[in-house]
Protein backbone atom coordinates (compact mmCIF):
# COMPACT_ATOMS: atom_id res chain seq x y z
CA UNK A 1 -5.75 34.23 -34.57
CA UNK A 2 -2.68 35.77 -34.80
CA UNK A 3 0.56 33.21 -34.17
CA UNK A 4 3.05 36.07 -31.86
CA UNK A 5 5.78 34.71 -29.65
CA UNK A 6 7.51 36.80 -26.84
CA UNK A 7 10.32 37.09 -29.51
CA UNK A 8 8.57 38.37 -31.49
CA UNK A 9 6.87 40.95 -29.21
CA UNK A 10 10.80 41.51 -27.71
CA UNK A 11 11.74 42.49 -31.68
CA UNK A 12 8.71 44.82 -31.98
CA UNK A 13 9.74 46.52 -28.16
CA UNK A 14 13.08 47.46 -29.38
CA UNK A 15 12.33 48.40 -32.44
CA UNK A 16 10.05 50.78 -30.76
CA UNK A 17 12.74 51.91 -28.37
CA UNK A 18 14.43 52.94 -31.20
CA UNK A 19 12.37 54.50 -33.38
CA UNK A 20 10.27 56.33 -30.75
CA UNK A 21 12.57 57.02 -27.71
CA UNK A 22 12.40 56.12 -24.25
CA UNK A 23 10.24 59.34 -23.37
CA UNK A 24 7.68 59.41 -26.19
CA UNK A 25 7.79 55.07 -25.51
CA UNK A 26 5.27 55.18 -22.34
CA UNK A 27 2.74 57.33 -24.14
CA UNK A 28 2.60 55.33 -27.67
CA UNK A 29 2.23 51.72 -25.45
CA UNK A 30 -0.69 53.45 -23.50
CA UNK A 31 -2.17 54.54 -26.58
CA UNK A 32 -1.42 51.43 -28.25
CA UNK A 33 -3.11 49.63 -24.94
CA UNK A 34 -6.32 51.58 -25.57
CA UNK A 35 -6.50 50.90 -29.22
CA UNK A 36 -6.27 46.95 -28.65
CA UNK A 37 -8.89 47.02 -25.75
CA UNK A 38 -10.97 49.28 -27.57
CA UNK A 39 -10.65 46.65 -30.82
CA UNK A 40 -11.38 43.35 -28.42
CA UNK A 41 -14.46 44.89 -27.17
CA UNK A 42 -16.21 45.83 -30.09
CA UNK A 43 -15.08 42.10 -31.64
CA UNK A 44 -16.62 40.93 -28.13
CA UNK A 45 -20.24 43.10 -28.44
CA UNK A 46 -20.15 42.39 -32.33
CA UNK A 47 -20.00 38.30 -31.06
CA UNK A 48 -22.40 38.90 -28.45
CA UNK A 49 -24.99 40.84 -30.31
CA UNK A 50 -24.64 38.11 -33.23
CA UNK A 51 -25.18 35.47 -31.28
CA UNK A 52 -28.29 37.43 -29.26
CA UNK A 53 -29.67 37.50 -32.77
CA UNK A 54 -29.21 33.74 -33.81
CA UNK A 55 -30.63 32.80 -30.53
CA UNK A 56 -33.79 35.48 -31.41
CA UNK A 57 -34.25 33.88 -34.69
CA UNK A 58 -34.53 30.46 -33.51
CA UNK A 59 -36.65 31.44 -31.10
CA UNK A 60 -38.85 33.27 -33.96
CA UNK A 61 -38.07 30.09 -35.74
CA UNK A 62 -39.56 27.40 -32.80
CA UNK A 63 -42.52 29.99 -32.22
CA UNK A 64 -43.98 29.71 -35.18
CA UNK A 65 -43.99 26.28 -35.76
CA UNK A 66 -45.23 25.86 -32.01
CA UNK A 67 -47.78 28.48 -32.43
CA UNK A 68 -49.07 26.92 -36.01
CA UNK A 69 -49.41 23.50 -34.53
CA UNK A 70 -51.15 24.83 -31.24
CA UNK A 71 -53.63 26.92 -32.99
CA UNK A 72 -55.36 23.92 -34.54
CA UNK A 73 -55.27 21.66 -31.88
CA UNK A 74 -56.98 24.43 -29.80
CA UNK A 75 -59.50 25.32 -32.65
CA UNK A 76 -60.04 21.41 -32.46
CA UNK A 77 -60.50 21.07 -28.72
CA UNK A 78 -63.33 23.85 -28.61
CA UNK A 79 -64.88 22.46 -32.03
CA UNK A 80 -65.47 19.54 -29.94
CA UNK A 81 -66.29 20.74 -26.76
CA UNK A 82 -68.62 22.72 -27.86
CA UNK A 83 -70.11 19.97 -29.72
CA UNK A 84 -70.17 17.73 -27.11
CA UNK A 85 -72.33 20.39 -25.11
CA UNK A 86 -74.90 20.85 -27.71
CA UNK A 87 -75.51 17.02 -27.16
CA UNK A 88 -76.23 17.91 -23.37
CA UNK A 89 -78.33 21.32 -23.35
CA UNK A 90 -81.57 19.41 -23.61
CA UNK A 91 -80.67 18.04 -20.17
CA UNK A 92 -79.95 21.13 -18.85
CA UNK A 93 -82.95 22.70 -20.19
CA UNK A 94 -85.47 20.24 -18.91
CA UNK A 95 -84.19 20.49 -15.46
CA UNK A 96 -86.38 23.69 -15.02
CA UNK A 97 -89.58 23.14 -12.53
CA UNK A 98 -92.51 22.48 -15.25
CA UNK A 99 -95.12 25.25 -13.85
CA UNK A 100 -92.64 27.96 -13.14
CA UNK A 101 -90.87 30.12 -15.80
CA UNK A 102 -87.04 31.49 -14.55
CA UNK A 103 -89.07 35.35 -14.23
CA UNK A 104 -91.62 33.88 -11.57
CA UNK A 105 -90.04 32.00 -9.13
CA UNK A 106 -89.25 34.18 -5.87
CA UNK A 107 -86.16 35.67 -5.34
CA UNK A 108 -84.88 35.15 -2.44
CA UNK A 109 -82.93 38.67 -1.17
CA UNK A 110 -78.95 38.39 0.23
CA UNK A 111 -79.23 40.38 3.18
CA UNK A 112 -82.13 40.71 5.94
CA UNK A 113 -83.95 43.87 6.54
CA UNK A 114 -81.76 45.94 8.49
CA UNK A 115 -84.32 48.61 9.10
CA UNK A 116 -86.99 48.68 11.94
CA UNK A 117 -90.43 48.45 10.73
CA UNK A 118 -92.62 51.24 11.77
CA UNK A 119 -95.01 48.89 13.32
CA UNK A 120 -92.16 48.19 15.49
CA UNK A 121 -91.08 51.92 16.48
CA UNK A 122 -92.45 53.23 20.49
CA UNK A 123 -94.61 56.17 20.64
């Protein structure tokens, strides 16, 4: 960015000397530290935070191409699928038994009586 030599920087040192003293010296090249750092980190966050947003919009970008292409090819895959099952529900409907509807055959119950009949019970 900038093109500074150490003669340069030397120049710029005693100039300061001069102008500013050797006590009032330390202070201005602390303050003069904490205005440069302060300067490269907001140049660093501003770089980081554009870059976070170039990355977000290509993202964006890749998304919705992705999600445009997707969308029909998974409206097209049910379409057919669900065509393809119409073709076979006969088959699944004639599997029933012929002289029993689905309401009359007997259930058959998931656990055994627990309980003692009272048949069963001493007197």
């Amino acid at each position: 960015m900038f093109d500074i030599g150490f003669l340069e920087l030397l120049i710029c040192g005693v100039i300061a000397l001069l102008v500013l003293g050797p006590e009032r010296l330390p202070t201005a090249a602390r303050a003069a530290g904490r205005w440069v750092g302060g300067a490269r980190r907001m140049v660093t966050q501003f770089t980081s935070e554009l870059d976070r947003q170039l990355k977000a919009e290509e993202l964006r970008k890749e998304l919705s191409e992705a999600g445009d292409v997707g969308l029909d090819d998974v409206k097209k895959t049910v379409r057919g699928a669900l065509d393809e099952a119409k073709k076979y529900e006969h088959m699944i409907l004639s599997d029933k038994p012929a002289g029993k509807s689905a309401g009359e055959q007997k259930s058959v119950p998931d656990q055994p009586d627990a309980a003692p009949k009272p048949s069963d019970k001493p007197s």
